[in-house]
Each structure stands twice: as C-alpha cells, then as structure tokens.
Protein backbone atom coordinates (compact mmCIF):
# COMPACT_ATOMS: atom_id res chain seq x y z
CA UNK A 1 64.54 90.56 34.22
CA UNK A 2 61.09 90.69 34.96
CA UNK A 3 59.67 88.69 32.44
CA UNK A 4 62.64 85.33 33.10
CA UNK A 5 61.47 85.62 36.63
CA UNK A 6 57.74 85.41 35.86
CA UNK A 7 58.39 82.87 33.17
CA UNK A 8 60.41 80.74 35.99
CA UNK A 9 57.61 81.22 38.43
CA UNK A 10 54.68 80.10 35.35
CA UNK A 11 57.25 77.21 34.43
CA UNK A 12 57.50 75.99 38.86
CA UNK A 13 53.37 76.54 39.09
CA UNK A 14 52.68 74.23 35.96
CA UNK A 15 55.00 71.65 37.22
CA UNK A 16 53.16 71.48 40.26
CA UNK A 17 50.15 71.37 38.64
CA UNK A 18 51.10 68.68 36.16
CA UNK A 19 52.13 66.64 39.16
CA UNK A 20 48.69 67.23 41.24
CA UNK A 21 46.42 66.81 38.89
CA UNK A 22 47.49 63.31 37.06
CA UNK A 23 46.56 61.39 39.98
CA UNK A 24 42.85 62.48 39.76
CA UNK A 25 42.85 62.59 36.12
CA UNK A 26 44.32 58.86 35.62
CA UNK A 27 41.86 57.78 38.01
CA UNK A 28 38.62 59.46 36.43
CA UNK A 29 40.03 57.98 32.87
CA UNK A 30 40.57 54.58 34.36
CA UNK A 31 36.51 55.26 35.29
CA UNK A 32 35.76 55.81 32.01
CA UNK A 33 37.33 52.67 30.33
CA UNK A 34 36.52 50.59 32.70
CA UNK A 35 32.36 51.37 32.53
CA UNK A 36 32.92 51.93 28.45
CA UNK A 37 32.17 55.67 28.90
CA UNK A 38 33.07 58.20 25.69
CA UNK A 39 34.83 61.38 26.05
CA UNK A 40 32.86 64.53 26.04
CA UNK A 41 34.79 65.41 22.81
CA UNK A 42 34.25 62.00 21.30
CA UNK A 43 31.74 62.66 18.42
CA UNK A 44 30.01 59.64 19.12
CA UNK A 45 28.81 60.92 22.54
C-alpha cells in the first residue's frame, strides 16, 4: 500500500513538473534555432 501511494505521489510531482518546465524549455529551444545554436550533445558543437 505503501509503494501505490508513493508511486501516485512520483506520478502527481512529474506531472507538475512536465507542465512547469515546458514553458521555459520551449522558449530556450526557440533561442537556440532562432540564433542557429547546436545542442550541447550535438557532436558538432
């Protein structure tokens, strides 16, 4: 019983995460395309 409730509680905290962070994310990728910046785990970089 334990172990559902603590996977319910990990499942609700990456939700919110997944839902905070892809603002900030979207916007620092949109940053990156639009002044033709690589990935730091492109090899070319």
């Amino acid at each position: 019983m334990v172990h559902q409730a603590s996977s319910r509680v990990g499942e609700i905290i990456g939700d919110l995460f997944k839902k905070l962070a892809h603002e900030p994310f979207q916007k620092n990728q949109d940053l990156m395309k639009k002044y033709n910046l690589p990935s730091l785990s492109d090899l070319s970089y």
